[in-house]
C-alpha atoms as a PDB file:
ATOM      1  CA  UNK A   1       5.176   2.714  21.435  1.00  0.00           C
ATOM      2  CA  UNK A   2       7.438   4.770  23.249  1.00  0.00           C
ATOM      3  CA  UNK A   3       7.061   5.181  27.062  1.00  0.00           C
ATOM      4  CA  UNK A   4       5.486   8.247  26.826  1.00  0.00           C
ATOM      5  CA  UNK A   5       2.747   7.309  24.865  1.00  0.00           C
ATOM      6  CA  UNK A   6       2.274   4.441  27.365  1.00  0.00           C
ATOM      7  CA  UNK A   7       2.192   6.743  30.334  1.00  0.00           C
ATOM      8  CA  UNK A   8      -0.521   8.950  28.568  1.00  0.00           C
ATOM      9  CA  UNK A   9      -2.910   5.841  27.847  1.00  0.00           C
ATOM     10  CA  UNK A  10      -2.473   5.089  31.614  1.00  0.00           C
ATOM     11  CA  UNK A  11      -3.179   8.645  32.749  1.00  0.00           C
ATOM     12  CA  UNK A  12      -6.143   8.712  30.241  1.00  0.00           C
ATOM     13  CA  UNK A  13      -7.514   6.037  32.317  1.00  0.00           C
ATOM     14  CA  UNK A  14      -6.656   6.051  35.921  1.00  0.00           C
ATOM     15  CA  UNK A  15      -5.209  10.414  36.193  1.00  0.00           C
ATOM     16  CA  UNK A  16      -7.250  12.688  37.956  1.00  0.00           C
ATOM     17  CA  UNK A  17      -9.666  14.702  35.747  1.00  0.00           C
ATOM     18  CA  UNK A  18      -7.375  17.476  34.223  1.00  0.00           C
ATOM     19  CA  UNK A  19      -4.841  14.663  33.801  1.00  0.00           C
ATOM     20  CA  UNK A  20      -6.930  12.427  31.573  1.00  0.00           C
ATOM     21  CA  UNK A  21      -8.568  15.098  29.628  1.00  0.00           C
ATOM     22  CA  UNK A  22      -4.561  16.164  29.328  1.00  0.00           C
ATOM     23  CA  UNK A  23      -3.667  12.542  28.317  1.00  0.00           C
ATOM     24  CA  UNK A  24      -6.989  12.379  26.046  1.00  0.00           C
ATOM     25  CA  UNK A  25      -5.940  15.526  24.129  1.00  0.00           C
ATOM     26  CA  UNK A  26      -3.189  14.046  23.701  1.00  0.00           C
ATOM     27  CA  UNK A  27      -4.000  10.779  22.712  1.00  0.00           C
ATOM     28  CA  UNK A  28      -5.438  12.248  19.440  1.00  0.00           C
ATOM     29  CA  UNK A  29      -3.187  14.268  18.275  1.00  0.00           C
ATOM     30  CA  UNK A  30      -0.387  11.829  18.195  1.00  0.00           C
ATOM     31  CA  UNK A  31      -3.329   9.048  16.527  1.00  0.00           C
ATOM     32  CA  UNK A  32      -4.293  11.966  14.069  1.00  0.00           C
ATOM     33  CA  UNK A  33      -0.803  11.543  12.549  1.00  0.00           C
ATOM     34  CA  UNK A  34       0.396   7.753  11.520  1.00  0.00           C
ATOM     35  CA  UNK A  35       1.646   5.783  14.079  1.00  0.00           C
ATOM     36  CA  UNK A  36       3.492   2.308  14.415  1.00  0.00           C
ATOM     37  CA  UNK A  37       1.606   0.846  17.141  1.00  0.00           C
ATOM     38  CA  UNK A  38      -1.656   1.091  17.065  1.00  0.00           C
ATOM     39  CA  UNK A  39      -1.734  -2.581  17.073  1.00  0.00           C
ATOM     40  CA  UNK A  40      -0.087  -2.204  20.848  1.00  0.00           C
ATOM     41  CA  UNK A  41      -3.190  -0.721  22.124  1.00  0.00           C
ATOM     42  CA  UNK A  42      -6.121  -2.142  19.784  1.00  0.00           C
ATOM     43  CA  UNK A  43      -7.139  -4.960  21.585  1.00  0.00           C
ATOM     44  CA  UNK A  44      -7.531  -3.472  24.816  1.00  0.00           C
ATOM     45  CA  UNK A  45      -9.233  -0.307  22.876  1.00  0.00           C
ATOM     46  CA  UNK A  46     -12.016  -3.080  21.851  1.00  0.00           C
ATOM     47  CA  UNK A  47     -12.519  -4.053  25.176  1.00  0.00           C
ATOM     48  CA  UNK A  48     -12.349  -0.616  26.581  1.00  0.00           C
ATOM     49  CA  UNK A  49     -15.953   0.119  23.873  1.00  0.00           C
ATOM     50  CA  UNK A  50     -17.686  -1.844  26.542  1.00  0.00           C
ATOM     51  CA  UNK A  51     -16.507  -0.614  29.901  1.00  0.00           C
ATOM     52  CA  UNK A  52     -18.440   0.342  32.441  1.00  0.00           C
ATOM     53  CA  UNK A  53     -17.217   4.225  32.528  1.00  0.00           C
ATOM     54  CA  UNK A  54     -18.912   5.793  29.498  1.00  0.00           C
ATOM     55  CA  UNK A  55     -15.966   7.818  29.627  1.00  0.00           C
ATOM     56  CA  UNK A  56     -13.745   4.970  28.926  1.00  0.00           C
ATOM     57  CA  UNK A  57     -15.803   4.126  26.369  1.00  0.00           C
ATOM     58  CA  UNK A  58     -15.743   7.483  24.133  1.00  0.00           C
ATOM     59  CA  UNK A  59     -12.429   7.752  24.692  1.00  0.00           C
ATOM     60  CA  UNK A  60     -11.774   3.892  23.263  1.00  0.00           C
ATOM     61  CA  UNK A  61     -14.177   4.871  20.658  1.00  0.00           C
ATOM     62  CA  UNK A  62     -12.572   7.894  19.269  1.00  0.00           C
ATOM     63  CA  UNK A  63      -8.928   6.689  19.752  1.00  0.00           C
ATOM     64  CA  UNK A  64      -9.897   3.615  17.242  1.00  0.00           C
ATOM     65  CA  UNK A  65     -11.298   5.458  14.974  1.00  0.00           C
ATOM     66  CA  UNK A  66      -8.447   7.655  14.710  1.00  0.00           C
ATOM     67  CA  UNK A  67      -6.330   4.775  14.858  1.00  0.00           C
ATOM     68  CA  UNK A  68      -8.016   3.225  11.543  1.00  0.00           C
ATOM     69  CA  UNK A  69      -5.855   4.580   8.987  1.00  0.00           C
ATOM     70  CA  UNK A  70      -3.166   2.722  11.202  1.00  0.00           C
ATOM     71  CA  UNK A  71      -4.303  -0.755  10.280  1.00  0.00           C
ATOM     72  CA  UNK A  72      -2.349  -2.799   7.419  1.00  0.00           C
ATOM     73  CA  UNK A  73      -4.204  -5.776   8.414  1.00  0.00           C
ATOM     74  CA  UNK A  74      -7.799  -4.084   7.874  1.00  0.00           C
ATOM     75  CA  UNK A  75      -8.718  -5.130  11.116  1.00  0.00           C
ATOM     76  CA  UNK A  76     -11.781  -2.405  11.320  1.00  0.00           C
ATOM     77  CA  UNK A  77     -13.561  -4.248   8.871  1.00  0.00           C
ATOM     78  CA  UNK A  78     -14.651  -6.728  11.138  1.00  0.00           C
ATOM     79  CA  UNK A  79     -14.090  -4.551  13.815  1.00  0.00           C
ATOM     80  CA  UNK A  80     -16.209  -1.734  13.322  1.00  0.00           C
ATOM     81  CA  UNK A  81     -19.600  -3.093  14.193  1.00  0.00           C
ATOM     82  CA  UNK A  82     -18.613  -2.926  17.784  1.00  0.00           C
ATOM     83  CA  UNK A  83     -17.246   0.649  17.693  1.00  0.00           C
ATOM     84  CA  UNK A  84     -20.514   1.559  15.568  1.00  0.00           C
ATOM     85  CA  UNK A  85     -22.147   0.168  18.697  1.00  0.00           C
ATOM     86  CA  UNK A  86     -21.032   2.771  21.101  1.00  0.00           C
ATOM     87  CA  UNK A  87     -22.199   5.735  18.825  1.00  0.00           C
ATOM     88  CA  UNK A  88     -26.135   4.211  19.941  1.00  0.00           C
ATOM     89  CA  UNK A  89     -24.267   4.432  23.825  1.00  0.00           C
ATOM     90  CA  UNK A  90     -26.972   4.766  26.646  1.00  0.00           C
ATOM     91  CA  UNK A  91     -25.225   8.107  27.504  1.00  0.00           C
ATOM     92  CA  UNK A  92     -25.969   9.976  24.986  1.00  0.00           C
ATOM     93  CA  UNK A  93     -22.951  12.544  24.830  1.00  0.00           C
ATOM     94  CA  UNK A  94     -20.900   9.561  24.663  1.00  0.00           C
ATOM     95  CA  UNK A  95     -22.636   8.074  21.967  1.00  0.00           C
ATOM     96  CA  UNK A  96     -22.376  11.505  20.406  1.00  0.00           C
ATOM     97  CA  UNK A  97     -18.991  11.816  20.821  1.00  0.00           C
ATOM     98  CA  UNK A  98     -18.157   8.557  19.242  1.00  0.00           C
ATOM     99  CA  UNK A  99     -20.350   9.425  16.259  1.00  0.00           C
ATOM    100  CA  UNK A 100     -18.507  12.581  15.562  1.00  0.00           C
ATOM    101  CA  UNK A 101     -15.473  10.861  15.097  1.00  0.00           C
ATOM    102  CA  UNK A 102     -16.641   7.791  13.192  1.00  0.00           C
ATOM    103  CA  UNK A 103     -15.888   9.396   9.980  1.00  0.00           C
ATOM    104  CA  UNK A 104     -11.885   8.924  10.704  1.00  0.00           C
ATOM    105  CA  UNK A 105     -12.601   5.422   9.741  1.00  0.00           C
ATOM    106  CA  UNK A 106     -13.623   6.042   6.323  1.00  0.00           C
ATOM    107  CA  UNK A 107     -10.257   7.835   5.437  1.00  0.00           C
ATOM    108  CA  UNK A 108      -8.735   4.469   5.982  1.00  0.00           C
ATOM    109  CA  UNK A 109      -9.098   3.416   2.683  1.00  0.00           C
ATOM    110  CA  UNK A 110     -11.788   2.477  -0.217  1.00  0.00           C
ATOM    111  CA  UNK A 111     -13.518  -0.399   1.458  1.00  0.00           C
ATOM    112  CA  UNK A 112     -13.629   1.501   4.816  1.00  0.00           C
ATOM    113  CA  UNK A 113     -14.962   4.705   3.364  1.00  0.00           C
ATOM    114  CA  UNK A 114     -17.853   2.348   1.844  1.00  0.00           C
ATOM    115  CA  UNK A 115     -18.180   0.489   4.967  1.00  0.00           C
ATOM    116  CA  UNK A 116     -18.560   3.523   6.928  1.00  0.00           C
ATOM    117  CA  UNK A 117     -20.978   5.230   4.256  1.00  0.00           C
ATOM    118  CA  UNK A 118     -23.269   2.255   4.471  1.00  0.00           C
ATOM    119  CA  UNK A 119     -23.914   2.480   8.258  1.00  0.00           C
ATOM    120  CA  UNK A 120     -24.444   5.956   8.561  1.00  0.00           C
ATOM    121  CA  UNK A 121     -26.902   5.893   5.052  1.00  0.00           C
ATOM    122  CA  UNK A 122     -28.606   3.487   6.973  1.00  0.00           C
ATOM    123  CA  UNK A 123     -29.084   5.525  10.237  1.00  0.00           C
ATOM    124  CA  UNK A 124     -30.002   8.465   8.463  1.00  0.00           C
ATOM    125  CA  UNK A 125     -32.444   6.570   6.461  1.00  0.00           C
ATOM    126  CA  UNK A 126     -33.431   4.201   9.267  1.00  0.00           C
ATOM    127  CA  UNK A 127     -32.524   6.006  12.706  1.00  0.00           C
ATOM    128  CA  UNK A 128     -35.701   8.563  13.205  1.00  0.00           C
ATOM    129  CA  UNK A 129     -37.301   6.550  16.273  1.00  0.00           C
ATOM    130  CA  UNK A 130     -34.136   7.426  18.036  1.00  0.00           C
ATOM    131  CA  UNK A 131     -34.172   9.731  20.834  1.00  0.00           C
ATOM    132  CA  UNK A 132     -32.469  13.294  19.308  1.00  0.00           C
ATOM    133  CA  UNK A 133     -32.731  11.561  15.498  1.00  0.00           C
ATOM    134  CA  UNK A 134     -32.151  15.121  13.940  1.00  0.00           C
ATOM    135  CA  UNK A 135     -28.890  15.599  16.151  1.00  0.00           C
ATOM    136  CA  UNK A 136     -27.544  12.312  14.820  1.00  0.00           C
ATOM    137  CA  UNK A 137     -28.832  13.119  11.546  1.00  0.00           C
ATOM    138  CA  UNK A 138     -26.772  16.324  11.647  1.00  0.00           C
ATOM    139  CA  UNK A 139     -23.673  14.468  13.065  1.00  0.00           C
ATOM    140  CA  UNK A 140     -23.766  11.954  10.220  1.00  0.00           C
ATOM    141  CA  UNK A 141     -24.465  14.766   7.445  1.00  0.00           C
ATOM    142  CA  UNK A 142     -21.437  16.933   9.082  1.00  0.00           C
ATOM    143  CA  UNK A 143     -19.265  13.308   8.728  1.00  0.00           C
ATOM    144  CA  UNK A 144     -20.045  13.537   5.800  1.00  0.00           C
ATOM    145  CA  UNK A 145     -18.711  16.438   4.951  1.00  0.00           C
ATOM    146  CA  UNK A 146     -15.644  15.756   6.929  1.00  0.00           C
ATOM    147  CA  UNK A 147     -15.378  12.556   4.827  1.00  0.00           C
ATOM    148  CA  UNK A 148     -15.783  14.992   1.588  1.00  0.00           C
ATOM    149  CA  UNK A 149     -13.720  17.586   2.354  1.00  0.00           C
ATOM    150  CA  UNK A 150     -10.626  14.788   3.041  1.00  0.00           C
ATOM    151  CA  UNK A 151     -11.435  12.758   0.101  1.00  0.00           C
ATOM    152  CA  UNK A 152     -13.303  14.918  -2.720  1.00  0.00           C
ATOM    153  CA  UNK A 153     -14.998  12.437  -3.366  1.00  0.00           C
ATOM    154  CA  UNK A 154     -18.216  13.664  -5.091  1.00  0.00           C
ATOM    155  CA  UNK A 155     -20.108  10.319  -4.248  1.00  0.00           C
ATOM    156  CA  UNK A 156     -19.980  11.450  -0.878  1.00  0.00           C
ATOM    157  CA  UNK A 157     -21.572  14.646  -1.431  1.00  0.00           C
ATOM    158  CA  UNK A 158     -24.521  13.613  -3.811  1.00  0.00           C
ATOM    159  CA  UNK A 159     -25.305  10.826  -0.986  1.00  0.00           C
ATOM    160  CA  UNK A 160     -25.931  13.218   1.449  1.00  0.00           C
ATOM    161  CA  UNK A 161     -27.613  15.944  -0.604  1.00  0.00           C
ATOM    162  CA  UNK A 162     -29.827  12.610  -1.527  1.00  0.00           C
ATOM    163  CA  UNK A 163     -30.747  12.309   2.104  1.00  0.00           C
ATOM    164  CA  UNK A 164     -31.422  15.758   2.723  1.00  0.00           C
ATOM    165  CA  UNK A 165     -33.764  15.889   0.053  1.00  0.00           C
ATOM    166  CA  UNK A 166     -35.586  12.995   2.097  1.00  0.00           C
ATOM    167  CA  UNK A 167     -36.164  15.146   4.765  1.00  0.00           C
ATOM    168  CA  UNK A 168     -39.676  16.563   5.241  1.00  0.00           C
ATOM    169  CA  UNK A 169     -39.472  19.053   8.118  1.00  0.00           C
ATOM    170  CA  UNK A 170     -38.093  22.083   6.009  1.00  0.00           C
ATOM    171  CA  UNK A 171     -36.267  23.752   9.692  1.00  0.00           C
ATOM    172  CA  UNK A 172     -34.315  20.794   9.628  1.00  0.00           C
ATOM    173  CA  UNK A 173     -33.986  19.973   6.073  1.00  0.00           C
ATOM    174  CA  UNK A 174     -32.729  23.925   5.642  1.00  0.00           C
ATOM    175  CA  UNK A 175     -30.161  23.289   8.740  1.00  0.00           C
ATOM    176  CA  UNK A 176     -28.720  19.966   7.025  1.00  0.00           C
ATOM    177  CA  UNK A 177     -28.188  22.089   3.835  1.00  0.00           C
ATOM    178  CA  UNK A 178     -26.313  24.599   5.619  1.00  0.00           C
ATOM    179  CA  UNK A 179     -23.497  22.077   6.235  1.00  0.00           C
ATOM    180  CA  UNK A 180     -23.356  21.733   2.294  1.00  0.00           C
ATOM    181  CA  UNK A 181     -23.395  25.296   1.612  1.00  0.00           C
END
C-alpha cells in the first residue's frame, strides 16, 4: 500500500469531519477497483466491525466488503459472519449502510455469491420481527439486483422474485417489484 493510501485510512479515522468523509470517499473508490493490499488493512478492518464509533464501524464494514474480491486466500468465508453482524448494528443507519454494501461480497466469486445469497434469503425469509423489516427487505431485494445486474445470473433473479411473491402486504410487495421492473 502506498503512503497515500495509508494516510487516507488514518484520516478516515482520526481527520476532522470533511476530512474523513474525504478519506472515506476515497477509500472506496480505490477498493472498488483491485488492489494488492487489502490484506495490509484486513485485520484491523475486523476489529474496526466492533468499535465503539458506529462510524468506524460502517466504514470497516463497507471497506471489507469492497475489499472481498481482493482475497486469494478466501478469507471472507469465515469472515463474513462478523461483517454480516454489523448490518443488525444498534444504529440503525449504520447497520443500513453496511447492508447496502454487503452485496460486494458476492462478486467475489461462486462460493461467496452463495454464501452471501444464503444470509440475506434467510433475513428476508426470517427477519420480519426486526425493527424497519420492509427497509431491510428492500435493501436485500435491491442487493440483489446489484448482485444480478454484475453477474446475470438468472438464479439470482428468480430467488428474489420467489421472495416477493411471499410477501402479503401488496404496498410493499408492489414496491419490491419495482426494483425488478
Amino acid at each position: 500500500m502506498d503512503t497515500q493510501m495509508k494516510l487516507e485510512f488514518k484520516k478516515s479515522k482520526t481527520g476532522d469531519k470533511d476530512e474523513r468523509y474525504e478519506a472515506y470517499q476515497k477509500i472506496l473508490e480505490v477498493t472498488d477497483q483491485k488492489v494488492d493490499w487489502a490484506y495490509e488493512v484486513w485485520d484491523q478492518l475486523l476489529e474496526d466491525l466492533t468499535h465503539k464509533d458506529n462510524h468506524q464501524r460502517s466504514r470497516a464494514a463497507q471497506y471489507l466488503a469492497n475489499l472481498a474480491k481482493n482475497d486469494p486466500e478466501m478469507r471472507m468465508l469465515k469472515d463474513f459472519p462478523k461483517l454480516w453482524e454489523v448490518t443488525k448494528d444498534e444504529k440503525f443507519v449504520t447497520a443500513r449502510h453496511s447492508l447496502q454494501s454487503i452485496w460486494k461480497v458476492g462478486i467475489a466469486g461462486t462460493p461467496q455469491k452463495e454464501l452471501v445469497m444464503e444470509y440475506m434469503v434467510d433475513r428476508f425469509k426470517n427477519g420480519t420481527d426486526e425493527k424497519n423489516f420492509t427497509l431491510i427487505r428492500n435493501d436485500i431485494l435491491q442487493n440483489m439486483r446489484n448482485l444480478y445486474n454484475h453477474l446475470h445470473d438468472e438464479a439470482i433473479k428468480q430467488t428474489a422474485l420467489d421472495l416477493i411473491e411471499t410477501v402479503d402486504d401488496q404496498k410493499y410487495k408492489k414496491k419490491y417489484e419495482g426494483i425488478w421492473k
